[in-house]
PDB file of N, CA and C in Angstrom:
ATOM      1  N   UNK A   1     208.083 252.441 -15.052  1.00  0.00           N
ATOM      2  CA  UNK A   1     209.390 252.158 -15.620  1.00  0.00           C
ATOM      3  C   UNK A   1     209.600 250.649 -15.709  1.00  0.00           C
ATOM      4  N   UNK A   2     210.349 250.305 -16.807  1.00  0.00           N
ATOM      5  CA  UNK A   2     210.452 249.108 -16.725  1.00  0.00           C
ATOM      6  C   UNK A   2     211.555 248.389 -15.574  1.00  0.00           C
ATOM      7  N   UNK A   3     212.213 249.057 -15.027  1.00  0.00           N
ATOM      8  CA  UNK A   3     212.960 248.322 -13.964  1.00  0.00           C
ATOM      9  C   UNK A   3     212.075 248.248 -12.613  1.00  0.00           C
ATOM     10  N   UNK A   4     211.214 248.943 -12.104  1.00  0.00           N
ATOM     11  CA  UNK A   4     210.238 249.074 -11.597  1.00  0.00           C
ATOM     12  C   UNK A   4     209.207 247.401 -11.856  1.00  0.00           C
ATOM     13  N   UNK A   5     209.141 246.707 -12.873  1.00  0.00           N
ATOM     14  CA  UNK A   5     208.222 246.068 -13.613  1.00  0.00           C
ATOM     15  C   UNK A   5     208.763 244.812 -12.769  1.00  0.00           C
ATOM     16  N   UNK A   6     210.426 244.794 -13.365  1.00  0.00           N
ATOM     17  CA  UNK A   6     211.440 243.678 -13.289  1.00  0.00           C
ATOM     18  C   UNK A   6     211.746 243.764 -11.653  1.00  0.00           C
ATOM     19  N   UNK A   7     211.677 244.741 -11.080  1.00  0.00           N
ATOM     20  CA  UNK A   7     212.003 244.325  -9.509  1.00  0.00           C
ATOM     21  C   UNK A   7     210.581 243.762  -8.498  1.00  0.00           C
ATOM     22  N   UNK A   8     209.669 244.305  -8.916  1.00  0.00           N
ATOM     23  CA  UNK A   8     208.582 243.573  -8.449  1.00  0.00           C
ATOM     24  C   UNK A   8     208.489 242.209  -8.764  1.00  0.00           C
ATOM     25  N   UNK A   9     208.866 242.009 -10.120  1.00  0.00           N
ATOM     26  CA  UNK A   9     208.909 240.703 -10.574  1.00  0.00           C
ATOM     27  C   UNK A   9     209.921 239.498  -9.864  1.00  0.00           C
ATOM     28  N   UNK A  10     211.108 240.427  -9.288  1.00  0.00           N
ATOM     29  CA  UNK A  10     211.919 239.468  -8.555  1.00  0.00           C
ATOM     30  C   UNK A  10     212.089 239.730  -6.931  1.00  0.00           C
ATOM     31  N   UNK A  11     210.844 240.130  -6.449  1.00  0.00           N
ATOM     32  CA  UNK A  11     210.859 240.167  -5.345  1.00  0.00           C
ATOM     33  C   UNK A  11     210.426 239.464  -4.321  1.00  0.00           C
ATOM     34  N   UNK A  12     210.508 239.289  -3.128  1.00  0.00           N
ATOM     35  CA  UNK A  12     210.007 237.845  -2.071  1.00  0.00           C
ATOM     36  C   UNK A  12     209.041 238.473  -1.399  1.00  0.00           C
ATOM     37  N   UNK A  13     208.050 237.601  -1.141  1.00  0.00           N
ATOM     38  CA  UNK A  13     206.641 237.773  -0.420  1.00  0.00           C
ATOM     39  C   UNK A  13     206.298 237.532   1.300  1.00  0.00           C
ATOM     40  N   UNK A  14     206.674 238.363   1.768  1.00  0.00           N
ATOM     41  CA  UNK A  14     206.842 237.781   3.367  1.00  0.00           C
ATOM     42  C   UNK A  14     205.236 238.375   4.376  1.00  0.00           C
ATOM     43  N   UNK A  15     204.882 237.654   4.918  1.00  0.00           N
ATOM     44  CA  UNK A  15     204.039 237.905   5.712  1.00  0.00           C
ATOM     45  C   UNK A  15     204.285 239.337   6.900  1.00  0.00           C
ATOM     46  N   UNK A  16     203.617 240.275   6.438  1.00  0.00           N
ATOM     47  CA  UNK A  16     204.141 241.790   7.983  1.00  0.00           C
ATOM     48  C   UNK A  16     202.506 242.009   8.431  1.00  0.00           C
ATOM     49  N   UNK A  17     202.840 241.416   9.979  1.00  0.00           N
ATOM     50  CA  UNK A  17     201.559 241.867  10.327  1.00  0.00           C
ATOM     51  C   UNK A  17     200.208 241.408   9.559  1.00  0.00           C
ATOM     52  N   UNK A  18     200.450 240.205   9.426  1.00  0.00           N
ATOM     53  CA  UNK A  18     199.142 239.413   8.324  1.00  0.00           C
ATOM     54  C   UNK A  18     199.142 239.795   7.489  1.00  0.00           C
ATOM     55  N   UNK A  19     199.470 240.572   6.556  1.00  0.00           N
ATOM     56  CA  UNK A  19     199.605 241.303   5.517  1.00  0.00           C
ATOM     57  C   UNK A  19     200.840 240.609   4.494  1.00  0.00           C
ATOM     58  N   UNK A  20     200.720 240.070   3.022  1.00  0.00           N
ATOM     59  CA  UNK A  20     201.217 239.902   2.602  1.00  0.00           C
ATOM     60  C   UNK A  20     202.244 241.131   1.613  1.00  0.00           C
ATOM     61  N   UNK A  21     203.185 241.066   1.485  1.00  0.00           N
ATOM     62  CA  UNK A  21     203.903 242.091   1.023  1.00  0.00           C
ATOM     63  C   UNK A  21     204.998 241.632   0.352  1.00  0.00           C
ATOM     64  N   UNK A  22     206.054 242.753  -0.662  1.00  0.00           N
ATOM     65  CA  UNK A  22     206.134 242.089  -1.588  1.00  0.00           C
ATOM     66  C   UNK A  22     207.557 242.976  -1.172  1.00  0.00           C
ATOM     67  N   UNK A  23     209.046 242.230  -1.004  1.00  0.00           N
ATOM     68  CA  UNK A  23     210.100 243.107  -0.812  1.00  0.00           C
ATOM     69  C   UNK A  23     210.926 243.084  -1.539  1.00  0.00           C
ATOM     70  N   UNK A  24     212.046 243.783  -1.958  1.00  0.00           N
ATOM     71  CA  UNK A  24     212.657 244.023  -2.946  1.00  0.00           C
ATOM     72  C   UNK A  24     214.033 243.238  -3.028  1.00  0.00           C
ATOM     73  N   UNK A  25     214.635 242.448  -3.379  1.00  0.00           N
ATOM     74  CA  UNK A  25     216.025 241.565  -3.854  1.00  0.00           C
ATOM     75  C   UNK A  25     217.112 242.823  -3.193  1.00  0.00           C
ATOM     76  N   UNK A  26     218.334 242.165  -2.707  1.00  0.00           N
ATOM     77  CA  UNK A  26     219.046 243.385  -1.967  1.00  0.00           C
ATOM     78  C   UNK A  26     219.796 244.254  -3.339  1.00  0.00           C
ATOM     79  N   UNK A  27     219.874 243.726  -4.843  1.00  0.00           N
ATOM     80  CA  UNK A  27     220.309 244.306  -5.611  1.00  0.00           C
ATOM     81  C   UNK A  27     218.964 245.511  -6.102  1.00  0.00           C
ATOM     82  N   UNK A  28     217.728 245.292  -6.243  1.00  0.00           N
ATOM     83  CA  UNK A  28     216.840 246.239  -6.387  1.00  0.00           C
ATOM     84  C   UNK A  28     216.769 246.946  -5.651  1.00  0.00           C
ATOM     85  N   UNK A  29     217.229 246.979  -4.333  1.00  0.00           N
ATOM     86  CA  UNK A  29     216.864 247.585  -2.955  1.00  0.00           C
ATOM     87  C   UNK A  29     218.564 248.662  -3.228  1.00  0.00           C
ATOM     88  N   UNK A  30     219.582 248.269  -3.303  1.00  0.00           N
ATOM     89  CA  UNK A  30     220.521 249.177  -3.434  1.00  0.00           C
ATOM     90  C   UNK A  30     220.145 249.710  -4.462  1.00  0.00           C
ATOM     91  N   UNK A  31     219.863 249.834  -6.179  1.00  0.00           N
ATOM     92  CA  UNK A  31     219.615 250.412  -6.560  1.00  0.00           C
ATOM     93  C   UNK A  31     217.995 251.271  -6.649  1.00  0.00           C
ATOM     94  N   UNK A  32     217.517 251.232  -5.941  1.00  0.00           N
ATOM     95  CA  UNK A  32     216.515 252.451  -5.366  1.00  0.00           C
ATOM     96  C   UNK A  32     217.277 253.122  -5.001  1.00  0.00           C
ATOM     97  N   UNK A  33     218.246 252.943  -3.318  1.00  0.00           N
ATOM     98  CA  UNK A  33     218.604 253.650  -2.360  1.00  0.00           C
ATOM     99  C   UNK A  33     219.853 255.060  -3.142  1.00  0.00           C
ATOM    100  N   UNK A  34     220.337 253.874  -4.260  1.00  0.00           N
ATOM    101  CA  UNK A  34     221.512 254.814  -4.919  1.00  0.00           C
ATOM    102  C   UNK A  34     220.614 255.655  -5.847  1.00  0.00           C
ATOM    103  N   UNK A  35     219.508 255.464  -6.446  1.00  0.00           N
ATOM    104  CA  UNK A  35     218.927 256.671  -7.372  1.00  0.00           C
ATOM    105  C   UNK A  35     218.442 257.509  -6.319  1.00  0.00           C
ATOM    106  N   UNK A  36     217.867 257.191  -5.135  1.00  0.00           N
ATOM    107  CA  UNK A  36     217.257 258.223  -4.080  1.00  0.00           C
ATOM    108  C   UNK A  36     218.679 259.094  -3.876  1.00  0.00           C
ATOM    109  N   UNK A  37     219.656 258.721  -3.282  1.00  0.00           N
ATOM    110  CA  UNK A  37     220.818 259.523  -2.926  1.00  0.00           C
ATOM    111  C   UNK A  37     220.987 260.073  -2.154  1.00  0.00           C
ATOM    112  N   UNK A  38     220.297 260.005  -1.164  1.00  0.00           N
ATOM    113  CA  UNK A  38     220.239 260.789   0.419  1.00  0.00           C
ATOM    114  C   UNK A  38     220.991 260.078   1.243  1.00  0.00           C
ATOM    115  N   UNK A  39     221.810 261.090   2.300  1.00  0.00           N
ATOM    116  CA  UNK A  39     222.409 260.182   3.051  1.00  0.00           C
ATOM    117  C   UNK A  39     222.421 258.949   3.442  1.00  0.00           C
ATOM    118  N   UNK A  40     220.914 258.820   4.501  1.00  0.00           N
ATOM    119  CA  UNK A  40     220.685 258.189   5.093  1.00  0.00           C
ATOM    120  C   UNK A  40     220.269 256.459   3.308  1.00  0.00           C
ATOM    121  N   UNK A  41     219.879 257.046   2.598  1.00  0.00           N
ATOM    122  CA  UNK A  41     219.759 255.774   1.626  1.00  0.00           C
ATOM    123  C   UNK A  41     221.187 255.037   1.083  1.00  0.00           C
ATOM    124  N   UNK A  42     221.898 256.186   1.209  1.00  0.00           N
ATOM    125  CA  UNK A  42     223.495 255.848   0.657  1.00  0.00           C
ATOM    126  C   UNK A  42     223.865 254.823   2.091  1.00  0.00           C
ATOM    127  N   UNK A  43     223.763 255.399   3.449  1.00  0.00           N
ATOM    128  CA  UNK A  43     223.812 254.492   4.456  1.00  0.00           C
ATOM    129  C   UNK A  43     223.202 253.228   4.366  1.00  0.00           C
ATOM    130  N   UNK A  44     221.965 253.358   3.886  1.00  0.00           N
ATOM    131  CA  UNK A  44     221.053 251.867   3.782  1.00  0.00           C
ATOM    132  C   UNK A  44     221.846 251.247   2.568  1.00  0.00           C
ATOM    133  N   UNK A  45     221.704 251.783   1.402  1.00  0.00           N
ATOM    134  CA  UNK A  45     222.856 250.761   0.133  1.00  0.00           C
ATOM    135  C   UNK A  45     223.980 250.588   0.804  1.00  0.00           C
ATOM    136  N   UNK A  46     224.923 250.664   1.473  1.00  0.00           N
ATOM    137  CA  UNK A  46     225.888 250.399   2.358  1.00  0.00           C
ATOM    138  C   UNK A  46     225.923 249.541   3.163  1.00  0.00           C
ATOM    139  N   UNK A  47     224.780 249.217   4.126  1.00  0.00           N
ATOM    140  CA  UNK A  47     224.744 248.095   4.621  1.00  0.00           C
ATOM    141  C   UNK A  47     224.133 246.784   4.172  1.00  0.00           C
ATOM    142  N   UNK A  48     223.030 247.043   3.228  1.00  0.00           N
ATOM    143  CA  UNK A  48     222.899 245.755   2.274  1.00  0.00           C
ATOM    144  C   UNK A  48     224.196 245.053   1.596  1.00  0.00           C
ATOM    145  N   UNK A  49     224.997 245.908   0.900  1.00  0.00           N
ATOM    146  CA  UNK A  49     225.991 245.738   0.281  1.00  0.00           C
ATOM    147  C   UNK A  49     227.097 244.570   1.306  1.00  0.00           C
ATOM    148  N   UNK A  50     226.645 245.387   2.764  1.00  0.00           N
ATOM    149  CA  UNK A  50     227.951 244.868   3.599  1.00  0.00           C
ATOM    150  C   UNK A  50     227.018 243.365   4.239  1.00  0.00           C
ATOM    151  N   UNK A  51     225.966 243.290   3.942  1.00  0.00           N
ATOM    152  CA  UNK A  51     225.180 242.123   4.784  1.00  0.00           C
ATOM    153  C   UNK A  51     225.476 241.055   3.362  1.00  0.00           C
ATOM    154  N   UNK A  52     224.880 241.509   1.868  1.00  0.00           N
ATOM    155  CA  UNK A  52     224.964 240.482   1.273  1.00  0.00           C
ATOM    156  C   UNK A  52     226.706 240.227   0.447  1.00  0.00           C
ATOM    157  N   UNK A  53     227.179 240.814   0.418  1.00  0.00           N
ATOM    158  CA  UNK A  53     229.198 240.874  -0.214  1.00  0.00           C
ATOM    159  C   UNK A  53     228.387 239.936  -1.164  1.00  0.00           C
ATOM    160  N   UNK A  54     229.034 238.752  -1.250  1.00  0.00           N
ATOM    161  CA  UNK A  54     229.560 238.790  -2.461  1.00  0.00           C
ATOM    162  C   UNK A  54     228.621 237.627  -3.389  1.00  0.00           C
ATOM    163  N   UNK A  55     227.275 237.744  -2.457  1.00  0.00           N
ATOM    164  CA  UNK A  55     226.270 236.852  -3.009  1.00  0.00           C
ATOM    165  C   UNK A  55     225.519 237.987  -3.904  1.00  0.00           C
ATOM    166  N   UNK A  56     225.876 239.173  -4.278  1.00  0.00           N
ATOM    167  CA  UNK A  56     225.118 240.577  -4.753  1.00  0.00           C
ATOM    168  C   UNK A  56     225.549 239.904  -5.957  1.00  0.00           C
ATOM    169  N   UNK A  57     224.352 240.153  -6.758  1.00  0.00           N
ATOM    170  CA  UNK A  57     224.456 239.729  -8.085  1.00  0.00           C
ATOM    171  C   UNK A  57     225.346 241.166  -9.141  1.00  0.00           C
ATOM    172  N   UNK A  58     226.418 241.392  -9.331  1.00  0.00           N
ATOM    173  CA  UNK A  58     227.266 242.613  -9.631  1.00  0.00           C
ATOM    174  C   UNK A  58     226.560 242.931 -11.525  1.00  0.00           C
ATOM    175  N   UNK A  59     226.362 241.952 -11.969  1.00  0.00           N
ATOM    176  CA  UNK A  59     226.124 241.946 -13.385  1.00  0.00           C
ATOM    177  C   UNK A  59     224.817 242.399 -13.460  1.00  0.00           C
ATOM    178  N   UNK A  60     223.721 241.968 -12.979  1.00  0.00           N
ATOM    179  CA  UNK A  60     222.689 242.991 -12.599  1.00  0.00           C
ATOM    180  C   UNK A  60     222.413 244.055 -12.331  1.00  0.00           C
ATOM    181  N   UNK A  61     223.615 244.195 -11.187  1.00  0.00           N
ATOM    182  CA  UNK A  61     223.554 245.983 -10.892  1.00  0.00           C
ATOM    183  C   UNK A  61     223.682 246.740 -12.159  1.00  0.00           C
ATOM    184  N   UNK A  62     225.124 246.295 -12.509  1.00  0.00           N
ATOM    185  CA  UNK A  62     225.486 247.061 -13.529  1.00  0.00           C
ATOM    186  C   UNK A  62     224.376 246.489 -15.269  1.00  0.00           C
ATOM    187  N   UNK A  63     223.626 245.933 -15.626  1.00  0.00           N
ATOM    188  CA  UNK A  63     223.030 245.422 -16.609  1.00  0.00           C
ATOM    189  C   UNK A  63     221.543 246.807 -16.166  1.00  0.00           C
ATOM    190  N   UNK A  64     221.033 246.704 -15.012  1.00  0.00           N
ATOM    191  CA  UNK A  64     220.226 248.008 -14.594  1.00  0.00           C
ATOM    192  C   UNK A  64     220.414 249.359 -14.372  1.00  0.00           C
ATOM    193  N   UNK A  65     221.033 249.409 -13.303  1.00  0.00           N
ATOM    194  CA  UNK A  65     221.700 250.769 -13.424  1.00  0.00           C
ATOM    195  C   UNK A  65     222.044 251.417 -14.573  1.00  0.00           C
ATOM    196  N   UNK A  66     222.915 251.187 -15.250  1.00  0.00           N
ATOM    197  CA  UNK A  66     223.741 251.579 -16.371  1.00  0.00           C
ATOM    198  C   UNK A  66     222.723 252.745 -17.160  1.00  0.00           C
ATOM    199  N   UNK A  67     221.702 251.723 -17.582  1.00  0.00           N
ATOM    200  CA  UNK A  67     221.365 252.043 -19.202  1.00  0.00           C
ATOM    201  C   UNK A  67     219.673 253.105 -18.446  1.00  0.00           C
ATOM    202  N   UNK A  68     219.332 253.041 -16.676  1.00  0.00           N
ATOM    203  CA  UNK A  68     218.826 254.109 -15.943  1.00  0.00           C
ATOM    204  C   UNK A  68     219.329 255.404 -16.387  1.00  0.00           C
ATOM    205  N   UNK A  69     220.881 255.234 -16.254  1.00  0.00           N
ATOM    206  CA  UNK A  69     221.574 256.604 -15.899  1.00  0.00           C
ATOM    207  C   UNK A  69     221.921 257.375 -17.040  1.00  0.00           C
ATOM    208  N   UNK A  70     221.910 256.739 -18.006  1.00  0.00           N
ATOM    209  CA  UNK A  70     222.181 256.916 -19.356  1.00  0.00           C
ATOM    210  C   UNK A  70     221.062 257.779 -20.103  1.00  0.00           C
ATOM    211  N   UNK A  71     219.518 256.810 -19.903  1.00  0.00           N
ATOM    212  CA  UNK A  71     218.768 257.365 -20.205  1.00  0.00           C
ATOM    213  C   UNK A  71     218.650 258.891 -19.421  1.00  0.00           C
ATOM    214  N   UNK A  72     218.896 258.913 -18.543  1.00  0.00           N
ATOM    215  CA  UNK A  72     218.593 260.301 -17.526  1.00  0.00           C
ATOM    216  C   UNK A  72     219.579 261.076 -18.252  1.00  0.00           C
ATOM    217  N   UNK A  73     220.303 260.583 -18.842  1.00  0.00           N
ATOM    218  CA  UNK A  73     221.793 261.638 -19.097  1.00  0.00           C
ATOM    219  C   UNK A  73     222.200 262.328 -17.344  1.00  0.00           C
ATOM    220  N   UNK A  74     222.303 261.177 -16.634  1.00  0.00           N
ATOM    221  CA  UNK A  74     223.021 261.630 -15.340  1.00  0.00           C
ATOM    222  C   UNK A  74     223.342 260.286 -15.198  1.00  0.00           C
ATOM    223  N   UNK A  75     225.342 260.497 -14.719  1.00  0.00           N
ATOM    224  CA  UNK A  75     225.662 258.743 -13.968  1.00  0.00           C
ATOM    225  C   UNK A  75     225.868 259.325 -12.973  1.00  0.00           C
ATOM    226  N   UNK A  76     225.385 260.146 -12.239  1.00  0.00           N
ATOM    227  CA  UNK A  76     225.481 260.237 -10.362  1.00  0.00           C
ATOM    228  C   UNK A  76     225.115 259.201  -9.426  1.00  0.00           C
ATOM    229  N   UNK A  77     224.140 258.574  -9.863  1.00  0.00           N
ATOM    230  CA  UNK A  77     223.600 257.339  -9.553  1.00  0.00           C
ATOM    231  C   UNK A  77     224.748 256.124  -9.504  1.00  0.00           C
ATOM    232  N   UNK A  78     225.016 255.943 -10.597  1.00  0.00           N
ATOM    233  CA  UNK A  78     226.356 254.997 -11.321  1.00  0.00           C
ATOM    234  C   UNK A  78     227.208 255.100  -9.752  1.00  0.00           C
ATOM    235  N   UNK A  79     228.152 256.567 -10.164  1.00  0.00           N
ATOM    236  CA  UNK A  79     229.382 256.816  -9.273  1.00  0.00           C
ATOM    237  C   UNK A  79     228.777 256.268  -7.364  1.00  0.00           C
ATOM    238  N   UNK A  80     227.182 256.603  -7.201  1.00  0.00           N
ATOM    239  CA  UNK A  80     227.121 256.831  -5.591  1.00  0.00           C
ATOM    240  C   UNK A  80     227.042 254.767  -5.671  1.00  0.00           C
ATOM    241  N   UNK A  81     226.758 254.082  -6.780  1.00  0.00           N
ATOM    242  CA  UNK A  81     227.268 252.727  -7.188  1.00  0.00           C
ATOM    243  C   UNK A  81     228.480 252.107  -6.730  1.00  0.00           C
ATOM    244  N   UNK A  82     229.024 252.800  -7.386  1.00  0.00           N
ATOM    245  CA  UNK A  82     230.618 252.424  -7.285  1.00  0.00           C
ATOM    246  C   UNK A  82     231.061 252.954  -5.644  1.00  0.00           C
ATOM    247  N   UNK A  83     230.995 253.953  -5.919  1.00  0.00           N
ATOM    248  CA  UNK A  83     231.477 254.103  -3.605  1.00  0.00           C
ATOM    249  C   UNK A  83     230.976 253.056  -3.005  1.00  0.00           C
ATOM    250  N   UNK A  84     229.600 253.028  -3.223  1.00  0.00           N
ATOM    251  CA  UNK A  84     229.369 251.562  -2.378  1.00  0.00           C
ATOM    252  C   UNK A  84     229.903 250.559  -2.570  1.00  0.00           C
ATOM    253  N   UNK A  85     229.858 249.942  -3.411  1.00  0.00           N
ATOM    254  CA  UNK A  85     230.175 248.893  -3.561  1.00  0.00           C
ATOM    255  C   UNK A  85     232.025 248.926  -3.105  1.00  0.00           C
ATOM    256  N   UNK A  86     232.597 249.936  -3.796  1.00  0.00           N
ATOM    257  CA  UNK A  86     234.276 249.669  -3.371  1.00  0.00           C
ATOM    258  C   UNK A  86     234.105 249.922  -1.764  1.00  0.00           C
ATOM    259  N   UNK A  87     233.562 250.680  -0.908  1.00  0.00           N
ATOM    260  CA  UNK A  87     233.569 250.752   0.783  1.00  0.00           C
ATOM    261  C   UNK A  87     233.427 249.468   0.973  1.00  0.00           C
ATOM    262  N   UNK A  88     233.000 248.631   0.022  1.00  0.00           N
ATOM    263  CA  UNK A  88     232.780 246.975   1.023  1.00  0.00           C
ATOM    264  C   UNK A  88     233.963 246.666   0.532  1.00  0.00           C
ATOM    265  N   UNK A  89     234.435 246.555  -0.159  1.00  0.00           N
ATOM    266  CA  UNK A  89     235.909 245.625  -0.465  1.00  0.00           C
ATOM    267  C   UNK A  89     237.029 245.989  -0.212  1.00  0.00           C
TER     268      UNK A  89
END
């Protein structure tokens, strides 16, 4: 997928265990957790959300997400979006 393409592309490279690895921007990282949709991921998009406020790039989310959910013809994704993000504010 191409958002898949674009989050690797903007992701940071941290050393785990000698191992170089490649982690995901906290806006790519909530939107995984919100297309996964499981509790416990809705918990994890929840606390990214609450660690990074208001340095989260919002125009991104929504510039990605969006046109995901669209294509799926499902915005469940979108809405478990929006809870998060309004529980932080």
């Amino acid at each position: 997928m191409p958002f898949e393409e674009t989050a690797y592309g903007r992701a940071s490279f941290h050393q785990l265990f000698g191992i170089r690895l490649p982690f995901p921007s906290p806006e790519d990282l909530i939107i995984l957790k919100v297309l996964a949709g499981r509790d416990k991921d809705m918990l994890d998009a929840s606390g990214v959300v609450r660690r990074h406020g208001e340095r989260l790039d919002l125009s991104y989310l929504e510039q990605t997400l969006r046109p995901i959910c669209e294509l799926a013809e499902d915005m469940t994704p979108w809405s478990r979006l929006q809870r998060v993000l309004a529980a932080d504010g």
